[in-house]
N, C-alpha and C. Protein backbone atom coordinates (compact mmCIF):
# COMPACT_ATOMS: atom_id res chain seq x y z
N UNK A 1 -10.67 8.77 2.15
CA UNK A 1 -11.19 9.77 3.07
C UNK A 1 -11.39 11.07 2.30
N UNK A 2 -12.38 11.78 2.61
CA UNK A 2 -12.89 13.10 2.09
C UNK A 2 -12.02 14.04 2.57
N UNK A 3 -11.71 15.20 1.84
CA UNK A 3 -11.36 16.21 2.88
C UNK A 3 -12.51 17.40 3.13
N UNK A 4 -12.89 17.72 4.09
CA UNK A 4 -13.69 18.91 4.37
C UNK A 4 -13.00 20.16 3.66
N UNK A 5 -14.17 20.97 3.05
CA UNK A 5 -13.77 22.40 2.51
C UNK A 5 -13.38 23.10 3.49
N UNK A 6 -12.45 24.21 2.84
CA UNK A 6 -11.60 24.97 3.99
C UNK A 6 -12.47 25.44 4.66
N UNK A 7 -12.07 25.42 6.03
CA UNK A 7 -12.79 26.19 7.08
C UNK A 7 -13.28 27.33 7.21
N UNK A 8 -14.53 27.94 7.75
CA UNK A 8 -14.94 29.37 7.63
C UNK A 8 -14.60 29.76 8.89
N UNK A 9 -13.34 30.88 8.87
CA UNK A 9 -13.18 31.78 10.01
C UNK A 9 -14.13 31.88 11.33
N UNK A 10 -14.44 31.39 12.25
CA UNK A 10 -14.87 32.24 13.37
C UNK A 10 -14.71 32.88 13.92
N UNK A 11 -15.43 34.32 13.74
CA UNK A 11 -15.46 35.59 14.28
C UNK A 11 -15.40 35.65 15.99
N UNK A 12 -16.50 34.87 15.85
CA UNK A 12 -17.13 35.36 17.47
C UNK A 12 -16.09 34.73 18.61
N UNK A 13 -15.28 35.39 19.78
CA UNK A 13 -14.82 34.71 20.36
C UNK A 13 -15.46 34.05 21.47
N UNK A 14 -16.64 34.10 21.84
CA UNK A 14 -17.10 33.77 22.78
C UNK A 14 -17.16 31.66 22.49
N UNK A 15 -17.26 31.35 21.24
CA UNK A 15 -16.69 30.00 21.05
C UNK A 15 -15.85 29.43 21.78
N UNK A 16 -14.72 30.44 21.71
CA UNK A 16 -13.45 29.48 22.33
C UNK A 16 -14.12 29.54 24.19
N UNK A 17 -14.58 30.26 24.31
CA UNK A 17 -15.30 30.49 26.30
C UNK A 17 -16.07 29.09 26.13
N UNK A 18 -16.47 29.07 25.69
CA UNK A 18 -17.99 28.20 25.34
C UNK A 18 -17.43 26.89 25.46
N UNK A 19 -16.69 26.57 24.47
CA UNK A 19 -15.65 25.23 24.19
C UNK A 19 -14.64 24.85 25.61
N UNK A 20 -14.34 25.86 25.91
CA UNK A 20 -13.04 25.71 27.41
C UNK A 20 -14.29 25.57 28.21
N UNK A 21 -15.00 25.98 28.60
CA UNK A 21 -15.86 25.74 29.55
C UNK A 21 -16.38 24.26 29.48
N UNK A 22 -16.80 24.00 28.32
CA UNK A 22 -16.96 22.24 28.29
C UNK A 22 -15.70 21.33 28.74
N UNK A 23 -14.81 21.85 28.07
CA UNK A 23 -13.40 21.21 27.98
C UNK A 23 -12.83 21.00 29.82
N UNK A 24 -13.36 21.98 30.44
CA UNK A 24 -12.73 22.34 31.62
C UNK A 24 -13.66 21.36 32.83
N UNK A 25 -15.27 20.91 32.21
CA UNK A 25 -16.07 20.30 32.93
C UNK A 25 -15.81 18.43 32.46
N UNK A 26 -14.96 18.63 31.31
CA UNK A 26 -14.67 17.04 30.97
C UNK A 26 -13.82 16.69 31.92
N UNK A 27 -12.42 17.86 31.85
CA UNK A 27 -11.58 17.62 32.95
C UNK A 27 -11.27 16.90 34.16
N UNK A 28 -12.39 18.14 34.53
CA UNK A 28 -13.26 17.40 36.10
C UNK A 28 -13.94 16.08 35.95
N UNK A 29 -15.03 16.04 35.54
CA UNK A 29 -15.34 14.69 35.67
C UNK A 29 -14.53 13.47 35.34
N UNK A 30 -13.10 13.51 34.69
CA UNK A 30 -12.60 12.61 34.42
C UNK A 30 -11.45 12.71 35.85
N UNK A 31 -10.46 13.93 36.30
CA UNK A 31 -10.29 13.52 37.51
C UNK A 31 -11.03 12.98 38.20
N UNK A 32 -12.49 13.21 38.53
CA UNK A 32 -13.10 12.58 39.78
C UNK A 32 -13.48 11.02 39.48
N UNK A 33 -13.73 10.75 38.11
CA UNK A 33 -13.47 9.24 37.85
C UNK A 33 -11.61 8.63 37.99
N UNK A 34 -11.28 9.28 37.87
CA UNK A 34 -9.55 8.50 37.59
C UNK A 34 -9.57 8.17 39.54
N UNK A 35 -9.51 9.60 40.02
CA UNK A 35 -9.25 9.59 41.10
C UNK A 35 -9.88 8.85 42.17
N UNK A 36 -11.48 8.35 42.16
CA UNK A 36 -12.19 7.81 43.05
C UNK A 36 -11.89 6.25 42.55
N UNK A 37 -11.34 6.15 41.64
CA UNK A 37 -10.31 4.19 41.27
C UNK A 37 -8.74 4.29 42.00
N UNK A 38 -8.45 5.32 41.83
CA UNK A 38 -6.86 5.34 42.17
C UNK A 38 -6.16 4.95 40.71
N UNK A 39 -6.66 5.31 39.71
CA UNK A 39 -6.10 5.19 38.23
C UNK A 39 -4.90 6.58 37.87
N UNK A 40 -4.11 6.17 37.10
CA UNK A 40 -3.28 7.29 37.18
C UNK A 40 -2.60 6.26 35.80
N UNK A 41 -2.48 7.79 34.62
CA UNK A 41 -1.27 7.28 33.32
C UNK A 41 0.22 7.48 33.85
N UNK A 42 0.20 7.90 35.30
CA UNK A 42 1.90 8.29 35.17
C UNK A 42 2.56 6.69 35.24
N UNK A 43 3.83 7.10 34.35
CA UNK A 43 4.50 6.31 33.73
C UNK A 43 4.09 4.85 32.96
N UNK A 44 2.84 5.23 32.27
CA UNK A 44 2.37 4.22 31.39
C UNK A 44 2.98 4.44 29.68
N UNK A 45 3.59 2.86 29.08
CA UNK A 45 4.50 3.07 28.11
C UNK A 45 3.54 2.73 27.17
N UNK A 46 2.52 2.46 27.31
CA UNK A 46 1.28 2.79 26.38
C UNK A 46 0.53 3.47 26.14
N UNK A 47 1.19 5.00 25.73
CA UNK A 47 0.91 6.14 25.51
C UNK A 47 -0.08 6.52 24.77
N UNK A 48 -1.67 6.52 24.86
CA UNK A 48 -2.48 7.29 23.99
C UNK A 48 -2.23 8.48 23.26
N UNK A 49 -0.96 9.21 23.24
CA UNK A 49 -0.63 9.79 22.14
C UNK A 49 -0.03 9.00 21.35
N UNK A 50 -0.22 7.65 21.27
CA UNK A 50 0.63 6.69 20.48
C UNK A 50 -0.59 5.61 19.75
N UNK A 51 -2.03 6.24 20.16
CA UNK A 51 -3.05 5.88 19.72
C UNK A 51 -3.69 6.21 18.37
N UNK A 52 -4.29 5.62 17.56
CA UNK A 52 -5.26 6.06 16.40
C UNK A 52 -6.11 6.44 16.59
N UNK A 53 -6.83 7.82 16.65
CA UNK A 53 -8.00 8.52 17.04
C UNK A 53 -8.48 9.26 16.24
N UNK A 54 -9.94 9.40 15.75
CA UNK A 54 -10.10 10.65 14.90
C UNK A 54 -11.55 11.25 15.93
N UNK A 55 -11.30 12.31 15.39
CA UNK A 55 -11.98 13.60 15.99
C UNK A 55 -13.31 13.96 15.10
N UNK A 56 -14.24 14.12 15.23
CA UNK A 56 -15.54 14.32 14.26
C UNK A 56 -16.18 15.70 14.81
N UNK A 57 -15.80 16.48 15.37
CA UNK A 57 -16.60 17.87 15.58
C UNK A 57 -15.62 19.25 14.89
N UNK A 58 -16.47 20.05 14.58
CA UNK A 58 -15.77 21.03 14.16
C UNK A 58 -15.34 22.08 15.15
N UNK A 59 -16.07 22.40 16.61
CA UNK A 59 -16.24 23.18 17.92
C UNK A 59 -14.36 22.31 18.23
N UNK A 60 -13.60 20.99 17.89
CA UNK A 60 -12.88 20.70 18.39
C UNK A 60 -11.51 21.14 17.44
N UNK A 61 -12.04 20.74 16.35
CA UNK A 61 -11.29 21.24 15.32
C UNK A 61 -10.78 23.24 15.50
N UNK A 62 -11.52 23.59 15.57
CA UNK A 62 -11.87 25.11 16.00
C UNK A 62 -10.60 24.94 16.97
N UNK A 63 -10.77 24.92 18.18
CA UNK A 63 -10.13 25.00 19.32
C UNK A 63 -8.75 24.69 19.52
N UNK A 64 -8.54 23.59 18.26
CA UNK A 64 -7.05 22.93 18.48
C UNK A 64 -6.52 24.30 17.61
N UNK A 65 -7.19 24.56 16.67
CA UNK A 65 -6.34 25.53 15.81
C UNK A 65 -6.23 27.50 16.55
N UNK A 66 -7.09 27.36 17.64
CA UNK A 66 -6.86 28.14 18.56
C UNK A 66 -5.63 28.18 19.31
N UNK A 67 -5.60 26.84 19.86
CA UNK A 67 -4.42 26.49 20.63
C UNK A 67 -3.39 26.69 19.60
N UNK A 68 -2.99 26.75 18.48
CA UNK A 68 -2.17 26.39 17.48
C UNK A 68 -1.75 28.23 17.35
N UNK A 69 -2.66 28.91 17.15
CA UNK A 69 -2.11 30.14 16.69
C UNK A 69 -1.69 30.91 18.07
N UNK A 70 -1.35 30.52 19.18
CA UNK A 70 -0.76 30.53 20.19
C UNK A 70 0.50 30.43 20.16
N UNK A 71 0.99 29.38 19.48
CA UNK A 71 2.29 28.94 19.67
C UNK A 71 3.24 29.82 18.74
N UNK A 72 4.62 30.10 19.13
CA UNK A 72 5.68 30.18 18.39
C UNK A 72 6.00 30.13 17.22
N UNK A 73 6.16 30.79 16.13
CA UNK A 73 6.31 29.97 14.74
C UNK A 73 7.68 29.16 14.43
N UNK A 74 8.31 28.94 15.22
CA UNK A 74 9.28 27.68 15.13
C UNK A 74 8.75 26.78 15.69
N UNK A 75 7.94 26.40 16.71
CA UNK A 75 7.30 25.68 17.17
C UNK A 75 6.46 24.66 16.57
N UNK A 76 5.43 26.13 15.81
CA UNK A 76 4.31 25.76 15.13
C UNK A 76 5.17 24.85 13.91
N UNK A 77 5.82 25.47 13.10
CA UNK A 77 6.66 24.86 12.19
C UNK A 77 7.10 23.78 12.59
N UNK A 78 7.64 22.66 13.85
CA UNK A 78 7.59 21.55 13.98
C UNK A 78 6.81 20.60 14.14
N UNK A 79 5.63 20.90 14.72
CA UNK A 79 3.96 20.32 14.81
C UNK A 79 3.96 20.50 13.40
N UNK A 80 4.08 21.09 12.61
CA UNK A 80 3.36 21.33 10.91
C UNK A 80 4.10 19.69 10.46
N UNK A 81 5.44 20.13 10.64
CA UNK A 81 6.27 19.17 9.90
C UNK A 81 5.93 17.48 10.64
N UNK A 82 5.86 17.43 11.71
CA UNK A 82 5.75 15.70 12.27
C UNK A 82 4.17 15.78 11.32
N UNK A 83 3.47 16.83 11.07
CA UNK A 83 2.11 16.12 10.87
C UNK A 83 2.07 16.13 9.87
N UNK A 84 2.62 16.49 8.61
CA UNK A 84 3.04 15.95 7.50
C UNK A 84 3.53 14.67 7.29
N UNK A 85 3.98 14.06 8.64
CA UNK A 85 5.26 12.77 8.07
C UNK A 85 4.00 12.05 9.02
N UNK A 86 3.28 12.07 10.03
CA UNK A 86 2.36 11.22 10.58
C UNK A 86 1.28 11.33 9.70
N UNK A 87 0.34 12.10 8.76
CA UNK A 87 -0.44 11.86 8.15
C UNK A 87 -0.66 10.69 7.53
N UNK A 88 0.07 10.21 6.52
CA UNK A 88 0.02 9.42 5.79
C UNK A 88 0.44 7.82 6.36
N UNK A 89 1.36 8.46 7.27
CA UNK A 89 1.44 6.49 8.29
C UNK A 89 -0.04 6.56 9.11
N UNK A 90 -0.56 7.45 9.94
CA UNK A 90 -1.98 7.44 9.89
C UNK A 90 -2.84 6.50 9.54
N UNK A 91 -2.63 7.21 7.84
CA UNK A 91 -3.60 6.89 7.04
C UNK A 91 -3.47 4.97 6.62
N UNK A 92 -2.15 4.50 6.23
CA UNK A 92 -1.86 3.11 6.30
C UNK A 92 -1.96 2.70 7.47
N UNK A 93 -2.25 2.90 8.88
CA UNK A 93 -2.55 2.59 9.71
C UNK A 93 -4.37 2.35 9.99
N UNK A 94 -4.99 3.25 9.37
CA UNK A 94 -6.25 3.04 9.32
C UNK A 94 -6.58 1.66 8.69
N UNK A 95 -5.95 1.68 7.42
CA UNK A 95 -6.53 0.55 6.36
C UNK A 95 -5.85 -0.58 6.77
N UNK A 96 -5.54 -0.80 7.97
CA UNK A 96 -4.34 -2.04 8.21
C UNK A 96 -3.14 -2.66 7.11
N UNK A 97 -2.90 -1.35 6.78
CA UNK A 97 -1.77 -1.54 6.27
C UNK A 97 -0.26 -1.87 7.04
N UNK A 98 -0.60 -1.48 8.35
CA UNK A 98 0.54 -1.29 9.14
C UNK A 98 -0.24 -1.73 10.96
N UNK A 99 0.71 -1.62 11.58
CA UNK A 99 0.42 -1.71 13.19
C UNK A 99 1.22 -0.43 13.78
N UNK A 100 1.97 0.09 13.09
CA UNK A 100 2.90 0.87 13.79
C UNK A 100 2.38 2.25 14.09
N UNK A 101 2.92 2.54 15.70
CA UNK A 101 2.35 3.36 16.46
C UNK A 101 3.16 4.68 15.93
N UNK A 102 2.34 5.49 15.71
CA UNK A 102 2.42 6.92 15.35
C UNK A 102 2.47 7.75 16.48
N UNK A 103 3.60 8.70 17.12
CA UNK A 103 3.54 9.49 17.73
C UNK A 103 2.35 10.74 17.44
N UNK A 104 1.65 11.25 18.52
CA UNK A 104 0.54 12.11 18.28
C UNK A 104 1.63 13.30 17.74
N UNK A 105 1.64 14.19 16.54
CA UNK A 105 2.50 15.63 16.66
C UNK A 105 2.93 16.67 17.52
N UNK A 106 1.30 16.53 18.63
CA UNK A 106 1.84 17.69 19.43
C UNK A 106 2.89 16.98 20.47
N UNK A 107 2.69 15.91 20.30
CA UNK A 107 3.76 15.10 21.68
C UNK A 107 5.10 15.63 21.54
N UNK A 108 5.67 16.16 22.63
CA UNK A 108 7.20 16.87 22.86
C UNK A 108 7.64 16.16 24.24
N UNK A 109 8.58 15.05 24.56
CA UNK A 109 9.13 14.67 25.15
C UNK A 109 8.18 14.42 26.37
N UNK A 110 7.23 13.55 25.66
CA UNK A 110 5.88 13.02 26.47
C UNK A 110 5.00 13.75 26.99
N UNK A 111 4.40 14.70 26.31
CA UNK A 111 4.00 15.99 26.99
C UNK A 111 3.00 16.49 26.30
N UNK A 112 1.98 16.92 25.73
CA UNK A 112 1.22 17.59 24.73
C UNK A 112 1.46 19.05 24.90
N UNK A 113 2.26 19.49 23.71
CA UNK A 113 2.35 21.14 23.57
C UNK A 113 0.89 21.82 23.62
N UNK A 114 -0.09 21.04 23.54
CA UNK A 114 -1.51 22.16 23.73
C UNK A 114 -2.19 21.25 24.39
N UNK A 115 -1.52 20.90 25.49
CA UNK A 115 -2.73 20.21 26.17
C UNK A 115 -3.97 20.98 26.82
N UNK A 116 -3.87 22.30 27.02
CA UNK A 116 -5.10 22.88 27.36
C UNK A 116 -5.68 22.76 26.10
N UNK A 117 -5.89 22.56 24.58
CA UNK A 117 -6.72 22.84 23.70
C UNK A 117 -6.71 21.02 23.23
N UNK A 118 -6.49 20.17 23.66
CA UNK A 118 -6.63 19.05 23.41
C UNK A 118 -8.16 18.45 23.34
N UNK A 119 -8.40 17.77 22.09
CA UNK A 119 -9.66 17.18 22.03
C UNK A 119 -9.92 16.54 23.11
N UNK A 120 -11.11 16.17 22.64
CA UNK A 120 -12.22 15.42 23.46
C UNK A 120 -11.78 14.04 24.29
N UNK A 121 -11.60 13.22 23.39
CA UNK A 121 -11.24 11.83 23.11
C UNK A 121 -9.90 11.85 24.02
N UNK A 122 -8.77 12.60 23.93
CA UNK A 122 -7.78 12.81 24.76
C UNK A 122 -7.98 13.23 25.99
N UNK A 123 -9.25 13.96 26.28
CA UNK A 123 -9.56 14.41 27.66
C UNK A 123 -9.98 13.25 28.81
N UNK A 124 -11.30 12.29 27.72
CA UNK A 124 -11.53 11.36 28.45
C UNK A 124 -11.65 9.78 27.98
N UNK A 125 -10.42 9.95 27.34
CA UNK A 125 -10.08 8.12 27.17
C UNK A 125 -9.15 7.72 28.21
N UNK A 126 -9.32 6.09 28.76
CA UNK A 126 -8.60 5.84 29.39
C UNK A 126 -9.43 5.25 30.60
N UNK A 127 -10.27 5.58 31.25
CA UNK A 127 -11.40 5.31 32.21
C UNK A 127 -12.33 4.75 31.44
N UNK A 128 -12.98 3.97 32.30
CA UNK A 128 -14.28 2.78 32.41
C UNK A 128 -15.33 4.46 32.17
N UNK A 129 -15.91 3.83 31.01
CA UNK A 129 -17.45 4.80 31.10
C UNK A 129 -18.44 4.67 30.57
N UNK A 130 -20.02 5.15 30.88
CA UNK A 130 -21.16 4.65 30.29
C UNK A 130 -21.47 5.76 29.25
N UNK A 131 -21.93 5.51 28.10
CA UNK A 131 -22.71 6.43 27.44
C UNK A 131 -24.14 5.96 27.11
N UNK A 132 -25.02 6.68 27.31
CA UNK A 132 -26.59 6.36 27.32
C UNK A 132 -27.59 6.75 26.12
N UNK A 133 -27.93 5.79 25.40
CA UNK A 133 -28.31 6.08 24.28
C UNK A 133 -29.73 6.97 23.84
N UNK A 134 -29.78 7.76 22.82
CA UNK A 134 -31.26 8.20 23.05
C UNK A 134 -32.48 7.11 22.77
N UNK A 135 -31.73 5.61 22.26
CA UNK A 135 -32.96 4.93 23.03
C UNK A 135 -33.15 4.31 23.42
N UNK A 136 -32.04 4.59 24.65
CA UNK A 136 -32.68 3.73 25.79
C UNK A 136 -31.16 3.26 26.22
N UNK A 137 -30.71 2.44 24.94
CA UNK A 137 -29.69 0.97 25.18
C UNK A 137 -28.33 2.48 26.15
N UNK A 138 -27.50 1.47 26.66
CA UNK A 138 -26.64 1.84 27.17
C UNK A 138 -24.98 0.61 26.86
N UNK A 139 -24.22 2.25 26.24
CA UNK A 139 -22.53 1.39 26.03
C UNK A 139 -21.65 1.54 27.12
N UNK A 140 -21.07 0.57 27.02
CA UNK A 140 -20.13 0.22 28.40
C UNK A 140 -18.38 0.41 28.02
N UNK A 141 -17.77 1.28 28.04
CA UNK A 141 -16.68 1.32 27.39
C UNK A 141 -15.55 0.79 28.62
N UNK A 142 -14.93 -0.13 28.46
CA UNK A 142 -13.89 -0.51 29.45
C UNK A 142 -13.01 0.47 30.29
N UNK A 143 -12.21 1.36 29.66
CA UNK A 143 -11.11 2.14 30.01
C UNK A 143 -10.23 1.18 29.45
N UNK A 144 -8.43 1.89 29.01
CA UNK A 144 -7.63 1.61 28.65
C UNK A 144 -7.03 0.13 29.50
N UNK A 145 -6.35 -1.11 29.02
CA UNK A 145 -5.85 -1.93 29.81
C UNK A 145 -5.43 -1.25 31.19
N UNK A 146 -4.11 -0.25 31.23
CA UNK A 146 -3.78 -0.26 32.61
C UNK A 146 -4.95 0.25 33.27
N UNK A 147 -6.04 0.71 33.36
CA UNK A 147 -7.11 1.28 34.22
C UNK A 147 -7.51 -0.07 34.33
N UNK A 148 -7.50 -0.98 33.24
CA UNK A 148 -8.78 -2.37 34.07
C UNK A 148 -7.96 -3.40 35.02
N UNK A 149 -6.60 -3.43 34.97
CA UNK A 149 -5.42 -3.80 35.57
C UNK A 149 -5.72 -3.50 37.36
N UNK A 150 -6.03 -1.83 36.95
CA UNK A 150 -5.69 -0.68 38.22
C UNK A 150 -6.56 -0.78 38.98
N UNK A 151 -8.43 -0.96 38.21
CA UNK A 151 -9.46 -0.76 38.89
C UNK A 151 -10.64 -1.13 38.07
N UNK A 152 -10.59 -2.69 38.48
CA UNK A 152 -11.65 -3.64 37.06
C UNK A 152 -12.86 -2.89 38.04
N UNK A 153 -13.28 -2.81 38.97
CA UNK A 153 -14.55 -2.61 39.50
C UNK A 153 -15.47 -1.21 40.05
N UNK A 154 -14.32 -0.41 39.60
CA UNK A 154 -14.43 1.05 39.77
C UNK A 154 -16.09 1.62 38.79
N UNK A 155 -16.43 2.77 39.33
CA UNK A 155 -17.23 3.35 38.57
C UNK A 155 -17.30 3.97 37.53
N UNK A 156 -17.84 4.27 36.66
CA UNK A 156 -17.72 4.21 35.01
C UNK A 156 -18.17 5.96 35.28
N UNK A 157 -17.21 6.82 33.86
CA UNK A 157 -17.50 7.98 34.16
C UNK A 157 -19.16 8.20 33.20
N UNK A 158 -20.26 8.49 33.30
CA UNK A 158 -20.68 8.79 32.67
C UNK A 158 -20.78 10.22 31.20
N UNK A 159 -20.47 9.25 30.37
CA UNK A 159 -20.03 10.65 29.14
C UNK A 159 -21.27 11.07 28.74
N UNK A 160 -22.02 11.08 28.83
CA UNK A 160 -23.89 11.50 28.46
C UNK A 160 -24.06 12.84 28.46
N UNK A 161 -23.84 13.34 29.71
CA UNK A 161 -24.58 14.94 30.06
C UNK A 161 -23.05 15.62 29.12
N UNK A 162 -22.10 15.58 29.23
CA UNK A 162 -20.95 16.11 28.65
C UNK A 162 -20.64 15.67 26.86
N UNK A 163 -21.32 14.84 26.16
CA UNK A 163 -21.58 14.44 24.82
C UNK A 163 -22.87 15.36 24.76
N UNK A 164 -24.32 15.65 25.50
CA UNK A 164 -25.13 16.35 25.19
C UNK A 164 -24.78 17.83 25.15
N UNK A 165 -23.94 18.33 25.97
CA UNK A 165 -23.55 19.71 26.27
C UNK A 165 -22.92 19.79 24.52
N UNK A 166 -21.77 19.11 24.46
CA UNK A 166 -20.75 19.13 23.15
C UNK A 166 -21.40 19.18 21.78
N UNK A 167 -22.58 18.21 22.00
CA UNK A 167 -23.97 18.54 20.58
C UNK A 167 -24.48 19.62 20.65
N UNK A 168 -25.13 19.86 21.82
CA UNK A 168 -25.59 21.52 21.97
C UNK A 168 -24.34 22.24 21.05
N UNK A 169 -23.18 22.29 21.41
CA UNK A 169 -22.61 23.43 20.99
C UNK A 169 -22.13 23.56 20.00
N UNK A 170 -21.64 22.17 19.03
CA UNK A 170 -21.48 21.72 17.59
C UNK A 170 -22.93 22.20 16.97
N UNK A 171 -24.06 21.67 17.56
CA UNK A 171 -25.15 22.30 16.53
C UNK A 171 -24.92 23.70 16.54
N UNK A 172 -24.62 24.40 17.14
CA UNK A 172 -24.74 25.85 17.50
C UNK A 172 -23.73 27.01 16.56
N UNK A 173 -22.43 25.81 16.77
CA UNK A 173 -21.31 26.38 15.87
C UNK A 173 -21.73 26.74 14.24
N UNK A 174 -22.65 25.49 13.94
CA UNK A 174 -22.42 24.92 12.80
C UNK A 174 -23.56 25.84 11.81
N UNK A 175 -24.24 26.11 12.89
CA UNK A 175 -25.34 26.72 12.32
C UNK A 175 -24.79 28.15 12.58
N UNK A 176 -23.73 28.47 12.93
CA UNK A 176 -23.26 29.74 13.42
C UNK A 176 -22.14 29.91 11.76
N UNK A 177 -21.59 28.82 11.52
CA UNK A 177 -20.46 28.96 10.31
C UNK A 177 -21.22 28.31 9.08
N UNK A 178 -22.30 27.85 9.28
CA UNK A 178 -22.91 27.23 8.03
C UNK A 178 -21.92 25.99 7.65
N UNK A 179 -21.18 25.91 8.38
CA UNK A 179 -20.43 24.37 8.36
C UNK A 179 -21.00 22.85 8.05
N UNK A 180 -21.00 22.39 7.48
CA UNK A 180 -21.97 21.21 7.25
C UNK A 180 -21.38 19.51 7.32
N UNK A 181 -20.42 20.11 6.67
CA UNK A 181 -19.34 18.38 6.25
C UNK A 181 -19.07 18.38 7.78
N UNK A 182 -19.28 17.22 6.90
CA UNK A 182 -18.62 15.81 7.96
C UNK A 182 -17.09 15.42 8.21
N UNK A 183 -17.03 15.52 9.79
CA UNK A 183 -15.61 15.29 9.81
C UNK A 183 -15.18 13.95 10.49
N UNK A 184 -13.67 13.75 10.36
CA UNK A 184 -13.28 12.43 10.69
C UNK A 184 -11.73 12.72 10.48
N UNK A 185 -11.04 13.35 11.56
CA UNK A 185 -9.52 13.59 11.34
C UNK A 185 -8.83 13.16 12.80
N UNK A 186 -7.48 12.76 12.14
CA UNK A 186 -6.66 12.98 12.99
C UNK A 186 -6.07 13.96 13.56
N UNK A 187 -5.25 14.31 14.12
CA UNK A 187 -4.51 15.33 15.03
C UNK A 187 -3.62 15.83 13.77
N UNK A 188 -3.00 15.18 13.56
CA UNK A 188 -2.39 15.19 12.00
C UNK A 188 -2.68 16.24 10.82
N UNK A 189 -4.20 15.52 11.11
CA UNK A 189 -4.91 16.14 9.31
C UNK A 189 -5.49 17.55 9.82
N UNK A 190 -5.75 17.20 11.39
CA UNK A 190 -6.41 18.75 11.59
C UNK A 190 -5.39 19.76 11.73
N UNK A 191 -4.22 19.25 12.59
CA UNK A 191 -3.23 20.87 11.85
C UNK A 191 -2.97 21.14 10.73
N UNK A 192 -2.84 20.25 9.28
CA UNK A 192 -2.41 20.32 8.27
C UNK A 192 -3.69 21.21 7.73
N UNK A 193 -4.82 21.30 8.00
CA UNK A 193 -6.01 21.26 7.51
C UNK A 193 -5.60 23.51 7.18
């Protein structure tokens, strides 16, 4: 894996408005999908913070490290440290080196310490949803086992208009920081980053 060159500061705060405002419309549409199945993670021991996920936008990357300079510096200093020791099982986890489930860093006694600044992928995995291709074809993503358990026949959230909003604003960033590389991190690599 590559690492992206260090990050260029963003000035402008109107980003982080810009980003919560998306973040806040994923929200919603994913309550109103969970909720119109009767789907619910409470007390599921198959914790998607216990998932392998990587993150590819920099508008997300941005935001977590927003949420990050928020916190406490004893705090922060424990998120630093699990994501030092999860990086690299991560990483043998990618290459199937391993099966073993990696606690996400920010996870604190089942809980995400920044769950308001939580990626994408954490906002709306878990639900049945369509994404619509620009040509044409259309993907059908299941939702997590307990959702197909909960509600095999429920309606699929559509991620389309909320993936187009999120390009809008990644192109926007990017051309705003001259940012270019390509990303592909974990929760891990992006606090360490």
């Amino acid at each position: 894996m590559s690492r992206p060159r260090p990050l260029i500061k963003i000035e402008n705060p109107e980003w982080a408005h810009r980003i919560k405002h998306l973040f806040d419309k994923m929200d919603r549409s994913y309550d109103a999908a969970s909720a119109g199945s009767g789907f619910t993670c409470t007390g599921c021991e198959d914790n998607c913070c216990l998932s392998l996920f990587y993150h590819h936008t920099l508008m997300e990357l941005f935001y977590l490290k927003e949420g990050l300079a928020t916190l406490p510096e004893e705090a922060l200093a424990t998120i630093t440290f699990r994501a030092q020791e999860a990086a690299p099982l991560l990483h043998r986890r990618a290459n199937g080196e391993t099966d073993e489930k990696v606690p996400c860093p920010l996870m604190e006694e089942g809980k995400c310490m920044l769950y308001d600044h939580r990626p994408m992928v954490c906002r709306l995995h878990g639900v049945a949803h369509i994404l619509e291709r620009p040509d044409g074809s259309v993907i059908d993503g299941p939702g997590c086992a307990r959702f197909e358990q909960a509600s095999p026949e429920s309606q699929p959230l559509n991620r389309t208009p909320l993936y187009r909003e999120m390009a809008i604003l990644e192109k926007g960033l990017r051309e705003e920081t001259g940012f270019a590389d390509r990303l592909k991190l974990t929760i891990a690599e992006m606090i360490l980053l």
